[in-house]
PDB file of N, CA and C in Angstrom:
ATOM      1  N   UNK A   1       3.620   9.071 -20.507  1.00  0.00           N
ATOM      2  CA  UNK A   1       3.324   8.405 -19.258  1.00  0.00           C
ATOM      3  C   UNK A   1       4.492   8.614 -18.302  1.00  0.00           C
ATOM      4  N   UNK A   2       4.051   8.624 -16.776  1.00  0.00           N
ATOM      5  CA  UNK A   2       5.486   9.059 -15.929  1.00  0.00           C
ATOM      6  C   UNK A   2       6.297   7.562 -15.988  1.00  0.00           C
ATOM      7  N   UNK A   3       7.436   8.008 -15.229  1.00  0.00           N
ATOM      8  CA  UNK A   3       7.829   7.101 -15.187  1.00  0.00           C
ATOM      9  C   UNK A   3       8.076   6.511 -13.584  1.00  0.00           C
ATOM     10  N   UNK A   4       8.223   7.654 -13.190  1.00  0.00           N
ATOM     11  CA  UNK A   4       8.138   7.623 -11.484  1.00  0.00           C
ATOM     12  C   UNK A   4       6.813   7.789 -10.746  1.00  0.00           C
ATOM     13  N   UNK A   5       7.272   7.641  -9.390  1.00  0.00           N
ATOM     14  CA  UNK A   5       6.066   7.914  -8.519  1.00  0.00           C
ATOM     15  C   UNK A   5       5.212   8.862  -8.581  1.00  0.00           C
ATOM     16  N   UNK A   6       3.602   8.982  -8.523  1.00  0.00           N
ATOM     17  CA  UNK A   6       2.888  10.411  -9.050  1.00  0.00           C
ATOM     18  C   UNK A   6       3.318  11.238  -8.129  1.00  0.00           C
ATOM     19  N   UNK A   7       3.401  12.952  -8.344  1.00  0.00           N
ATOM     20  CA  UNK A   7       3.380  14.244  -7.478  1.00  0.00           C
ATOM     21  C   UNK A   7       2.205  14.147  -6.443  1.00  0.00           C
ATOM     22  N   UNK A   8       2.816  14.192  -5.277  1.00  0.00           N
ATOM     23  CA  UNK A   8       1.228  13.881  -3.859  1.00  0.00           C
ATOM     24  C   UNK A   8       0.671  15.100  -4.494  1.00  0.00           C
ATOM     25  N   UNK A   9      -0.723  15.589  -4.005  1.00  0.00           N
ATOM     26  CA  UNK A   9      -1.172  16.810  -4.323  1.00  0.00           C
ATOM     27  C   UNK A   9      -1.526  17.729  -3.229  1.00  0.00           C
ATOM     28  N   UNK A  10      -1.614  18.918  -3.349  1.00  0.00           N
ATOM     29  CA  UNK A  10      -2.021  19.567  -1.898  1.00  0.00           C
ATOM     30  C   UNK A  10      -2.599  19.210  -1.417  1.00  0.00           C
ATOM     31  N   UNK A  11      -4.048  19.274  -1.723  1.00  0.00           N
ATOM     32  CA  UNK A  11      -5.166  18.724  -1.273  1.00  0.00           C
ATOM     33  C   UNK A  11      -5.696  17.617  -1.625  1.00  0.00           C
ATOM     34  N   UNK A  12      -6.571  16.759  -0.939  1.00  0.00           N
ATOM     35  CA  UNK A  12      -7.125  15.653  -1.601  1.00  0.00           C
ATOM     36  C   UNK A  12      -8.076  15.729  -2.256  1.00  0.00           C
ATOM     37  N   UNK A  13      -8.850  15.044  -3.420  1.00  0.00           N
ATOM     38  CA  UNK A  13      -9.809  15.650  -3.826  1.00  0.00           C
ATOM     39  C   UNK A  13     -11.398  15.150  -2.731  1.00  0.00           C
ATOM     40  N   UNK A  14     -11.888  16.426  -3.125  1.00  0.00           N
ATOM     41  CA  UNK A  14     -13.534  16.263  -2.306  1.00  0.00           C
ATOM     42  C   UNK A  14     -14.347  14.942  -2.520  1.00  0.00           C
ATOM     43  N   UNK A  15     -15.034  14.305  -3.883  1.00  0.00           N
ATOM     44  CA  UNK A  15     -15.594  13.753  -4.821  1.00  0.00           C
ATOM     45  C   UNK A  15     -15.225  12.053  -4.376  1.00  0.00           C
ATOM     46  N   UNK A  16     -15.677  11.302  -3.244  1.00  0.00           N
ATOM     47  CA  UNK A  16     -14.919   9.497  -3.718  1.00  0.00           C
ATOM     48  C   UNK A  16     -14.624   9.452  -4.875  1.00  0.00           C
ATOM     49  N   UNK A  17     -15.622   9.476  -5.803  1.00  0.00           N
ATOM     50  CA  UNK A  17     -15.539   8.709  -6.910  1.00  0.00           C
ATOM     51  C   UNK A  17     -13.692   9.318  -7.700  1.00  0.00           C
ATOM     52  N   UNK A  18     -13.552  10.205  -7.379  1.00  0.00           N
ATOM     53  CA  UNK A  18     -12.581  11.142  -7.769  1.00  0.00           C
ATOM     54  C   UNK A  18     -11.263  10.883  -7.182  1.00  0.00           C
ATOM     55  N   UNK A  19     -11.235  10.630  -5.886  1.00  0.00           N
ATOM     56  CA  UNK A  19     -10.493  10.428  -5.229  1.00  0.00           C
ATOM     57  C   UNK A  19      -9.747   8.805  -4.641  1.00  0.00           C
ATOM     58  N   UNK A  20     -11.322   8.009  -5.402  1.00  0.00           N
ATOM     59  CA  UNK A  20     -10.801   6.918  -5.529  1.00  0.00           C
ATOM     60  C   UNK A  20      -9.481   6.611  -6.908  1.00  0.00           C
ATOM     61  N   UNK A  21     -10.287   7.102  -7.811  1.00  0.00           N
ATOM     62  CA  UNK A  21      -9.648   7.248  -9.267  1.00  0.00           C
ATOM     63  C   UNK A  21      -8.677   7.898  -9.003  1.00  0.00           C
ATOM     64  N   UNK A  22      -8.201   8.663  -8.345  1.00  0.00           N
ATOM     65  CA  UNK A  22      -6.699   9.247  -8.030  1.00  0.00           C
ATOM     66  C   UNK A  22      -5.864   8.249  -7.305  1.00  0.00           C
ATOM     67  N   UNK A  23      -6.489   6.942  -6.302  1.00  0.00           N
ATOM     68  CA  UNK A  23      -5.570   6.316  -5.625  1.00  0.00           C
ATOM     69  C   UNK A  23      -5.702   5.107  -6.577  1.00  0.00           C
ATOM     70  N   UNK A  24      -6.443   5.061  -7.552  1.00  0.00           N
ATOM     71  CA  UNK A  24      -6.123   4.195  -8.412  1.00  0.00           C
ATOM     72  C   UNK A  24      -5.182   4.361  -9.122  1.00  0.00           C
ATOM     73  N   UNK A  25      -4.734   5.352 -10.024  1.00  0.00           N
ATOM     74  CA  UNK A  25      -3.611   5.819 -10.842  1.00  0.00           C
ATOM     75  C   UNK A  25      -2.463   5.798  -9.974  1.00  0.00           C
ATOM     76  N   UNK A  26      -2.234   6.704  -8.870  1.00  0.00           N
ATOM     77  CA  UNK A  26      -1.019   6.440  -7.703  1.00  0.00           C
ATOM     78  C   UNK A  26      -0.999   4.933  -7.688  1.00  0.00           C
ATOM     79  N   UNK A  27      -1.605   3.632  -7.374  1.00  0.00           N
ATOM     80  CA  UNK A  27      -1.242   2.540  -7.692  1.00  0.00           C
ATOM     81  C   UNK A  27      -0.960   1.641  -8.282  1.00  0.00           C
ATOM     82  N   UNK A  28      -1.231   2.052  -9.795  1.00  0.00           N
ATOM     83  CA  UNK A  28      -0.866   1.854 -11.336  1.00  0.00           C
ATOM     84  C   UNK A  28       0.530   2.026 -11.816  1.00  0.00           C
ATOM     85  N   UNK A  29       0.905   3.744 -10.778  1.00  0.00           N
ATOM     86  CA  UNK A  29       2.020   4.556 -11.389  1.00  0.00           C
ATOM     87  C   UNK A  29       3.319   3.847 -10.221  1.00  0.00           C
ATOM     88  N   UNK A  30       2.753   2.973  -9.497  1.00  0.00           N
ATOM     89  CA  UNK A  30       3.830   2.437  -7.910  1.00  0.00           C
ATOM     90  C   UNK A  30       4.144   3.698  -6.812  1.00  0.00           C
ATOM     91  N   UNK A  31       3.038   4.657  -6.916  1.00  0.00           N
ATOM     92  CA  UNK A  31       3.175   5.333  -5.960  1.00  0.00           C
ATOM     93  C   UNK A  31       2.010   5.032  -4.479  1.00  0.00           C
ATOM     94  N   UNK A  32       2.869   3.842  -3.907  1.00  0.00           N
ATOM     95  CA  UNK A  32       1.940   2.937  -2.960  1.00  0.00           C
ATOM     96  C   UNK A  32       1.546   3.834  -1.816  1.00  0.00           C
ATOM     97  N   UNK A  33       2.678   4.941  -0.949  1.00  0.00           N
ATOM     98  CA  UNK A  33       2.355   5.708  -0.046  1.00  0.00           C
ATOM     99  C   UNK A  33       0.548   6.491  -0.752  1.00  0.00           C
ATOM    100  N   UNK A  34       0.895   7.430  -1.486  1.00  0.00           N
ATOM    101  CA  UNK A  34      -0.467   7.873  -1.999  1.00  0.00           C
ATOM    102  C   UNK A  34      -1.977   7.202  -2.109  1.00  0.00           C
ATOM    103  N   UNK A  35      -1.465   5.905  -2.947  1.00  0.00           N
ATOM    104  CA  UNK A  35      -2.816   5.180  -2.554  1.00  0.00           C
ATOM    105  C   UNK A  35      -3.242   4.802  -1.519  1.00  0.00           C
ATOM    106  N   UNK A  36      -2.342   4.647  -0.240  1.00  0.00           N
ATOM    107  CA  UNK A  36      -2.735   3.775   0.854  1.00  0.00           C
ATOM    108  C   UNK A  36      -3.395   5.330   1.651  1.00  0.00           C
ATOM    109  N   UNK A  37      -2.646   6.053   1.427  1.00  0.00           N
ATOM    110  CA  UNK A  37      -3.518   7.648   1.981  1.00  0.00           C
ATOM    111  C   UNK A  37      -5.048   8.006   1.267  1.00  0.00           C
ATOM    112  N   UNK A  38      -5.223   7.978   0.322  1.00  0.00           N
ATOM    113  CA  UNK A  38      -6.179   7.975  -0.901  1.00  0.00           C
ATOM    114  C   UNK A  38      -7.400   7.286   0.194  1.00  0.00           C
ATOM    115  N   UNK A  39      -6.554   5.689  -0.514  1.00  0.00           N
ATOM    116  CA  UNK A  39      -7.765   4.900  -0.220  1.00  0.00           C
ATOM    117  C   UNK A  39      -8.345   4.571   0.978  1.00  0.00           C
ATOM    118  N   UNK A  40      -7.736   4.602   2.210  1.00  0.00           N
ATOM    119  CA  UNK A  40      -7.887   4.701   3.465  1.00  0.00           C
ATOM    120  C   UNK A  40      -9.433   5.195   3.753  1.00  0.00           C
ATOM    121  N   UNK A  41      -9.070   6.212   3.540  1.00  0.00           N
ATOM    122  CA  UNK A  41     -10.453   7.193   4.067  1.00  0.00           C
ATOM    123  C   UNK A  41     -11.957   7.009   3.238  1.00  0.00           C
ATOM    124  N   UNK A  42     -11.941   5.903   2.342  1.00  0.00           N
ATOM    125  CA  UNK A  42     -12.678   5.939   1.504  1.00  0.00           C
ATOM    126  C   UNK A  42     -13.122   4.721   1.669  1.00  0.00           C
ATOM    127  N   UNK A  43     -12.720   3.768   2.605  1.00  0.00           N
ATOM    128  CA  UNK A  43     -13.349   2.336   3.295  1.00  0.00           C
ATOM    129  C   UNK A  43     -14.493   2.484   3.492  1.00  0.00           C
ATOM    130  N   UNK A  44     -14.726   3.543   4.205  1.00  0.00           N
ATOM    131  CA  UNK A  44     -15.743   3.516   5.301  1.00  0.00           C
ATOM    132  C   UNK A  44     -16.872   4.900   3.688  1.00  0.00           C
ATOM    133  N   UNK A  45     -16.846   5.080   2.620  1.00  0.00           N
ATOM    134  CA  UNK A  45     -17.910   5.939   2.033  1.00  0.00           C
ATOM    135  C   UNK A  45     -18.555   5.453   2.511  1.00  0.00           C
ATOM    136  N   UNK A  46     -19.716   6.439   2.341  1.00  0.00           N
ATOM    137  CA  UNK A  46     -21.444   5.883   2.212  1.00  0.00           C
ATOM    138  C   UNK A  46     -21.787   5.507   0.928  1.00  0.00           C
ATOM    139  N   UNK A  47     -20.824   5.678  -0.536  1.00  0.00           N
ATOM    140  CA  UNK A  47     -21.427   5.095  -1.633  1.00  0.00           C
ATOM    141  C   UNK A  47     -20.678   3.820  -1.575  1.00  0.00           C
ATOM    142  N   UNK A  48     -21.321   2.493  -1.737  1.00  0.00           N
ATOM    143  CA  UNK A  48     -21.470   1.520  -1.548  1.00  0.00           C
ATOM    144  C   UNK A  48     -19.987   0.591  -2.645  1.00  0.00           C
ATOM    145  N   UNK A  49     -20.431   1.370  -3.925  1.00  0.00           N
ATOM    146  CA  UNK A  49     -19.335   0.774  -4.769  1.00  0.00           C
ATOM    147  C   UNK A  49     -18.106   1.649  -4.687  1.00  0.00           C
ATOM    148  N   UNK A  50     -17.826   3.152  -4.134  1.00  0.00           N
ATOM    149  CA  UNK A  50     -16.290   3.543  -3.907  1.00  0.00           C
ATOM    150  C   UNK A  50     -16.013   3.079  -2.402  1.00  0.00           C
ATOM    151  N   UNK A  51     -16.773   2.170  -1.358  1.00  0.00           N
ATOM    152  CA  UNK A  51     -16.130   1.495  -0.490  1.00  0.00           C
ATOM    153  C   UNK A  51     -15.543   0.348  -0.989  1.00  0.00           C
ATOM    154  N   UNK A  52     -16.457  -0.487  -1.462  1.00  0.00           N
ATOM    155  CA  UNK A  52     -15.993  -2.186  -2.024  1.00  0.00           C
ATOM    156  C   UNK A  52     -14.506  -2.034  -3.064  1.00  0.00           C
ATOM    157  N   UNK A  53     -14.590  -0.497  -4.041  1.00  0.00           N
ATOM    158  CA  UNK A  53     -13.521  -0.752  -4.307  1.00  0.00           C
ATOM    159  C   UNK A  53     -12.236  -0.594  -3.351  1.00  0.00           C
ATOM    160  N   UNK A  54     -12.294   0.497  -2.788  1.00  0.00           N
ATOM    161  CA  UNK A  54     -11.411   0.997  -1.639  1.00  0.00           C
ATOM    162  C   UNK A  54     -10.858  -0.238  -1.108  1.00  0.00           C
ATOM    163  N   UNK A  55     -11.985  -0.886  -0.607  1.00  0.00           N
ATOM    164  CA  UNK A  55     -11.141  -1.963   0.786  1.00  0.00           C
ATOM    165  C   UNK A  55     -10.743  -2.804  -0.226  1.00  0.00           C
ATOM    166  N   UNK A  56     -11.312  -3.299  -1.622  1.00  0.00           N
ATOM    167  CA  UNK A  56     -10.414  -3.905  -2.618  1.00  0.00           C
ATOM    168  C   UNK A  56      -8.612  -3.670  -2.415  1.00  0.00           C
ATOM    169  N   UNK A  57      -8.676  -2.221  -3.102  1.00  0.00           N
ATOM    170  CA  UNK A  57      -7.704  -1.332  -3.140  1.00  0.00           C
ATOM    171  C   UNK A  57      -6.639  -1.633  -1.405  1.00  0.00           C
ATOM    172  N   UNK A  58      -7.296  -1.429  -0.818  1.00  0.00           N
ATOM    173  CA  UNK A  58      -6.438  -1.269   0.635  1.00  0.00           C
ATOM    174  C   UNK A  58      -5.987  -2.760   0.927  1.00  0.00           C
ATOM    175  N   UNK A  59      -6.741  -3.771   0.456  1.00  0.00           N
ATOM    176  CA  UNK A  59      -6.247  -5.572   0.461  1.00  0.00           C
ATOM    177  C   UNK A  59      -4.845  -5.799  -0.438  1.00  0.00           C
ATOM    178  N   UNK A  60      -5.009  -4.855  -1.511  1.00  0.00           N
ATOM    179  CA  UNK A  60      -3.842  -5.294  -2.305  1.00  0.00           C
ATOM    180  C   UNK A  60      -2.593  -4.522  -1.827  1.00  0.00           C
ATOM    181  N   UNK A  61      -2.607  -3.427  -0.964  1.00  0.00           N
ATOM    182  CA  UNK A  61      -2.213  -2.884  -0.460  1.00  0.00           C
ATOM    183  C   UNK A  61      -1.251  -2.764   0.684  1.00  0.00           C
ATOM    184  N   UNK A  62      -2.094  -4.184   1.713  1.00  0.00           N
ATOM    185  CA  UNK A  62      -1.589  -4.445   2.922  1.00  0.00           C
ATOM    186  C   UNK A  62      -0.497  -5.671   3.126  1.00  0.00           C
ATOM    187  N   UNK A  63       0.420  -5.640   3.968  1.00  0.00           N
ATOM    188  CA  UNK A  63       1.271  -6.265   3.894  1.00  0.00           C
ATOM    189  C   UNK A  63       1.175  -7.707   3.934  1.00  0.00           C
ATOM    190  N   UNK A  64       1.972  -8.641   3.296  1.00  0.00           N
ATOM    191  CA  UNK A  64       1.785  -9.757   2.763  1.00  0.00           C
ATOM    192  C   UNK A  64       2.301 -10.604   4.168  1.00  0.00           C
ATOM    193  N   UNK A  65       1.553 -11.735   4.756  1.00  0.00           N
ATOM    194  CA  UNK A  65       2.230 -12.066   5.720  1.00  0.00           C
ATOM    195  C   UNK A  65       2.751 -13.278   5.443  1.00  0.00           C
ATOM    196  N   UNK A  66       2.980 -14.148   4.121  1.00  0.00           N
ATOM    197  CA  UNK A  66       4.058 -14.883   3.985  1.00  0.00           C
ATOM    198  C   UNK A  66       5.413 -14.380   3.783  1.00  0.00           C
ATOM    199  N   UNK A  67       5.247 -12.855   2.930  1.00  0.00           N
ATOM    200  CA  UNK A  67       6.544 -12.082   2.986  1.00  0.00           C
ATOM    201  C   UNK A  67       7.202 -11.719   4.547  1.00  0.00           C
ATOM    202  N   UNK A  68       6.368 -11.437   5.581  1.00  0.00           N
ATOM    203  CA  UNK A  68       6.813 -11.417   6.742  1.00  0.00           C
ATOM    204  C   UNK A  68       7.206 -12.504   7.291  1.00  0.00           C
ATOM    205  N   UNK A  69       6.859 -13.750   6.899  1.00  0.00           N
ATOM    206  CA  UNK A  69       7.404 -14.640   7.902  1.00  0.00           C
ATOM    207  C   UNK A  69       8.658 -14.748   7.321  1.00  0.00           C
ATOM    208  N   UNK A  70       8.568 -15.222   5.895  1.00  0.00           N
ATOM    209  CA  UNK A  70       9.930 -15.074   5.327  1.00  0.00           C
ATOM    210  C   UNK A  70      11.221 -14.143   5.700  1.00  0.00           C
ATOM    211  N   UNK A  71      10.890 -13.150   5.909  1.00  0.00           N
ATOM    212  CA  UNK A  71      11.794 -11.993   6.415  1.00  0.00           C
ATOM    213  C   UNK A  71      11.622 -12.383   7.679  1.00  0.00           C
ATOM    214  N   UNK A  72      11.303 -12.429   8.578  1.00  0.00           N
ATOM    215  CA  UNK A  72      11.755 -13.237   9.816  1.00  0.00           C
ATOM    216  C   UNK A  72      12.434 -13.974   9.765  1.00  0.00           C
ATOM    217  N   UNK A  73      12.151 -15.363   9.232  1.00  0.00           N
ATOM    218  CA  UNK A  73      12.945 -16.479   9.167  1.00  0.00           C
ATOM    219  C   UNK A  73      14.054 -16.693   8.535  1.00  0.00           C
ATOM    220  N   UNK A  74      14.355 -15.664   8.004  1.00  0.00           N
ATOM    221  CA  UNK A  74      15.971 -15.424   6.697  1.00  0.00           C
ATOM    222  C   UNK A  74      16.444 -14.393   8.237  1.00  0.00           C
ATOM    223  N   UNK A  75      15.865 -13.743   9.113  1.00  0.00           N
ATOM    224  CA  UNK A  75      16.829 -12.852   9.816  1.00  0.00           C
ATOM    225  C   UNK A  75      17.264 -13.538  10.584  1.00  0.00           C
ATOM    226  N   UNK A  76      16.308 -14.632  11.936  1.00  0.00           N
ATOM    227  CA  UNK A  76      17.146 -15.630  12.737  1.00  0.00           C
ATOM    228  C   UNK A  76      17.912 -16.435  11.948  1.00  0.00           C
ATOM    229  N   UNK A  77      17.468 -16.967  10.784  1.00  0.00           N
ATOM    230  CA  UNK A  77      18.734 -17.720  10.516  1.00  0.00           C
ATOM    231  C   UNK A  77      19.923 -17.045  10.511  1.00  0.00           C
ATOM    232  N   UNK A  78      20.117 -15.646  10.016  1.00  0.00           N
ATOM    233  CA  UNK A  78      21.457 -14.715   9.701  1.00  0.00           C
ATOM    234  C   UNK A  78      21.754 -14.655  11.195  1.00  0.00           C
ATOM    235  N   UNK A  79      21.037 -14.610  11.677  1.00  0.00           N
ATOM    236  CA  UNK A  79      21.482 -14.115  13.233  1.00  0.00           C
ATOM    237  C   UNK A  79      22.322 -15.300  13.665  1.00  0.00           C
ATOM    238  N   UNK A  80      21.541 -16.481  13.473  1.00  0.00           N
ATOM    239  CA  UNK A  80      22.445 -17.822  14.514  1.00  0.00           C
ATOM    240  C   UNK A  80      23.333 -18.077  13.521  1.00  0.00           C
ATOM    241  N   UNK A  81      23.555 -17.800  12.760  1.00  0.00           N
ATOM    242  CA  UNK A  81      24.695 -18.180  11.357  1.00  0.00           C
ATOM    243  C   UNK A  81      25.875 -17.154  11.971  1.00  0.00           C
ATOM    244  N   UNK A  82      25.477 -15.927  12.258  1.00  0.00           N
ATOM    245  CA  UNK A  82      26.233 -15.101  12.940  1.00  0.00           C
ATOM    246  C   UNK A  82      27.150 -15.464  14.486  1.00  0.00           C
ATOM    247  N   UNK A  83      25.889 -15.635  15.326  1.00  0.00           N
ATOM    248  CA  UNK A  83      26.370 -16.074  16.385  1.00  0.00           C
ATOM    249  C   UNK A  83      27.330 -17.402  16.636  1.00  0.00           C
ATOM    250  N   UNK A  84      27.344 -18.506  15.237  1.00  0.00           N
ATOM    251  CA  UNK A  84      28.320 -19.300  15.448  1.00  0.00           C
ATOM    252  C   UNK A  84      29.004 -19.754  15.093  1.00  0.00           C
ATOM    253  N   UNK A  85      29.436 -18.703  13.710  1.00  0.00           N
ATOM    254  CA  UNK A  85      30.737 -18.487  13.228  1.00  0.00           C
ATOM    255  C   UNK A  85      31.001 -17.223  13.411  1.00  0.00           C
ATOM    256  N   UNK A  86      30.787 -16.822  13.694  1.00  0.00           N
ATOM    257  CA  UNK A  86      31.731 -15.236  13.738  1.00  0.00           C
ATOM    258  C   UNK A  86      31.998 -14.721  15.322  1.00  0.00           C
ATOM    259  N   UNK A  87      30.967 -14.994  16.069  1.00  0.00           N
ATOM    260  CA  UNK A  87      31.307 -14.512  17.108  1.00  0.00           C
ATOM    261  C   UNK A  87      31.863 -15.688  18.289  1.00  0.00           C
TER     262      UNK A  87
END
């Protein structure tokens, strides 16, 4: 089993069903760029169950917005912590 991120591949494969299963493994293996490329284009299939998984896939995918506020709110604090001791 790898241990790192999967090898992108030249091409993508033709096949959803195929290509879903490829951005599944890239997201198994923590190669998140790949899946989010993968699965993207595969929202919108016309087969019904490689969309539902896809936008599955693309939910777990998308950025967390309690992690964003958090990272906001740890940066103004650094900032005014900054501004009134140091400067």
């Amino acid at each position: 089993m790898a241990s790192g991120p999967t090898e992108p591949r030249a091409t993508a494969p033709t096949d959803p069903r195929e290509a879903l299963a490829e951005a599944e493994r890239a997201f198994e293996a923590g190669d998140f760029a790949t899946a989010r490329s993968l699965a993207k284009p595969l929202v919108s299939s016309a087969d019904a169950e490689v969309a539902k998984r896809a936008t599955e896939l693309s939910g777990r995918l998308a950025l967390d917005p309690v992690q964003l506020g958090v990272l906001v709110t740890c940066t103004l604090f650094f900032v005014r912590v900054l501004l009134r001791y140091v400067f």
